[in-house]
C-alpha atoms as a PDB file:
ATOM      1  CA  UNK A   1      96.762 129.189 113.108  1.00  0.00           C
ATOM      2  CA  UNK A   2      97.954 125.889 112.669  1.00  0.00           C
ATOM      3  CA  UNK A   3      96.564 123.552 109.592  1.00  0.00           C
ATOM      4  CA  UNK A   4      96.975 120.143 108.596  1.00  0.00           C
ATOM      5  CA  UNK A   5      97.298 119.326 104.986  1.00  0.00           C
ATOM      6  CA  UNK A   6      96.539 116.050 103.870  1.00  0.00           C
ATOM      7  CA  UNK A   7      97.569 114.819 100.757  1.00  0.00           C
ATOM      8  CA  UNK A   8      98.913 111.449  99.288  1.00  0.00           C
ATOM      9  CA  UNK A   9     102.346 112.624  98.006  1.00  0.00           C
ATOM     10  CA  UNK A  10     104.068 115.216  99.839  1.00  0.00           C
ATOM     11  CA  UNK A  11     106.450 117.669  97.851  1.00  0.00           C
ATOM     12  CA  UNK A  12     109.852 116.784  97.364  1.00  0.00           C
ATOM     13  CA  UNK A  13     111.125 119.255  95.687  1.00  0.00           C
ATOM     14  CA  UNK A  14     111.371 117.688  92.284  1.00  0.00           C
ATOM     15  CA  UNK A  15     107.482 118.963  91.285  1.00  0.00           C
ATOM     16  CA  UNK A  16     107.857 116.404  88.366  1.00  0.00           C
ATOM     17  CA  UNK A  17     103.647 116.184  88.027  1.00  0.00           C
ATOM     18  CA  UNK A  18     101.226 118.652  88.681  1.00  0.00           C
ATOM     19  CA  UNK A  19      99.358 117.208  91.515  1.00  0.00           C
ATOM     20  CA  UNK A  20     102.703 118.040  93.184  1.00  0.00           C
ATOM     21  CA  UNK A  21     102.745 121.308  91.768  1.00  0.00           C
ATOM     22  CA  UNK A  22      99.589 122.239  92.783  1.00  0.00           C
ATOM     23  CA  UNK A  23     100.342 120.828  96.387  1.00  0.00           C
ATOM     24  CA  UNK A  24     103.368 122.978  96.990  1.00  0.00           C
ATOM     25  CA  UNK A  25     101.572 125.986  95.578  1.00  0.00           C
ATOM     26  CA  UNK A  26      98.767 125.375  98.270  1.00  0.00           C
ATOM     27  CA  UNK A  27     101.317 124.603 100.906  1.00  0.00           C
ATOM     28  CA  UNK A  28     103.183 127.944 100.043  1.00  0.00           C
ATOM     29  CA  UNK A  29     100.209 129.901  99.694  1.00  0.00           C
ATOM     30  CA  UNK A  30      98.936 129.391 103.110  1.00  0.00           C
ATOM     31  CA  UNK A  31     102.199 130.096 104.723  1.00  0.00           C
ATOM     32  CA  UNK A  32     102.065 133.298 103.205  1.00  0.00           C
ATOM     33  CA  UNK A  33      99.045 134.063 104.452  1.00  0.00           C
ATOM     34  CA  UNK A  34     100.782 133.223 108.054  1.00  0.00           C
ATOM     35  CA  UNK A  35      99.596 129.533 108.665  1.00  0.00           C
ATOM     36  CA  UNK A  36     101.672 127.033 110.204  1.00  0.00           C
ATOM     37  CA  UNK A  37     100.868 123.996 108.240  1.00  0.00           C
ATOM     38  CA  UNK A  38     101.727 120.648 108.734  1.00  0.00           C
ATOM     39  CA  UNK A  39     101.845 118.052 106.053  1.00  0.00           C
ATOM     40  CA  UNK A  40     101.098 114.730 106.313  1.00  0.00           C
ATOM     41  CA  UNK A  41     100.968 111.628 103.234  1.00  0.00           C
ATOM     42  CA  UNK A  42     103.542 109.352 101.393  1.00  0.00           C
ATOM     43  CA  UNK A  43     106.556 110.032 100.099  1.00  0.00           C
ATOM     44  CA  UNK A  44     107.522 108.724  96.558  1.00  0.00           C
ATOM     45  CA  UNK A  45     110.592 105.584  97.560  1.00  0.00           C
ATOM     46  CA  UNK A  46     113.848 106.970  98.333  1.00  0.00           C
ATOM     47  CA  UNK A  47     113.030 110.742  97.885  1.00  0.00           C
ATOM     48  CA  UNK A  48     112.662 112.727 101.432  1.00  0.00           C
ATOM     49  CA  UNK A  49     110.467 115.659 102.155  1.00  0.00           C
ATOM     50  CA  UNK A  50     111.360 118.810 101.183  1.00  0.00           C
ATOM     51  CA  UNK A  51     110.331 120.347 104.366  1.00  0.00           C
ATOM     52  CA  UNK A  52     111.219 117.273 106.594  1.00  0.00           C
ATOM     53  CA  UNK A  53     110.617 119.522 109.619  1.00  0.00           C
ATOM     54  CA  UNK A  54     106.768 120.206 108.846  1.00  0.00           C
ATOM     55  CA  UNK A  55     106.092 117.124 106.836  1.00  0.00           C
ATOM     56  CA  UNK A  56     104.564 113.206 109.164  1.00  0.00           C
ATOM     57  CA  UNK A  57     105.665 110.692 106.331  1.00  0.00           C
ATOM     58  CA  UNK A  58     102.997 108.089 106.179  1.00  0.00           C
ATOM     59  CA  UNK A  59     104.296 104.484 106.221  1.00  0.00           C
ATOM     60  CA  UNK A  60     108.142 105.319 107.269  1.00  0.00           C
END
């Protein structure tokens, strides 16, 4: 299954608020369950994706 996860911030890795948090615990949660998930929002300015290969960067 493949899933697209909307959000308005993607995870960077930093998790420094817990909307992010909560994102990459969804995002890791359904990949455990064996989903291939797809993210797709904005990045915070001049931090990348964490999982650039996965992630559509809204506004790049």
């Amino acid at each position: 299954m493949h899933l697209l996860f909307a959000t308005s911030i993607v995870p960077d890795g930093a998790l420094a608020s817990g909307y992010e948090i909560a994102n990459a615990a969804i995002i890791a949660a359904l990949r455990r369950a064996g989903a291939r998930v797809t993210v797709i929002g904005f990045t915070w300015p001049g931090k990348p994706a964490s999982d650039p290969q996965n992630t559509v960067v809204l506004g790049a």
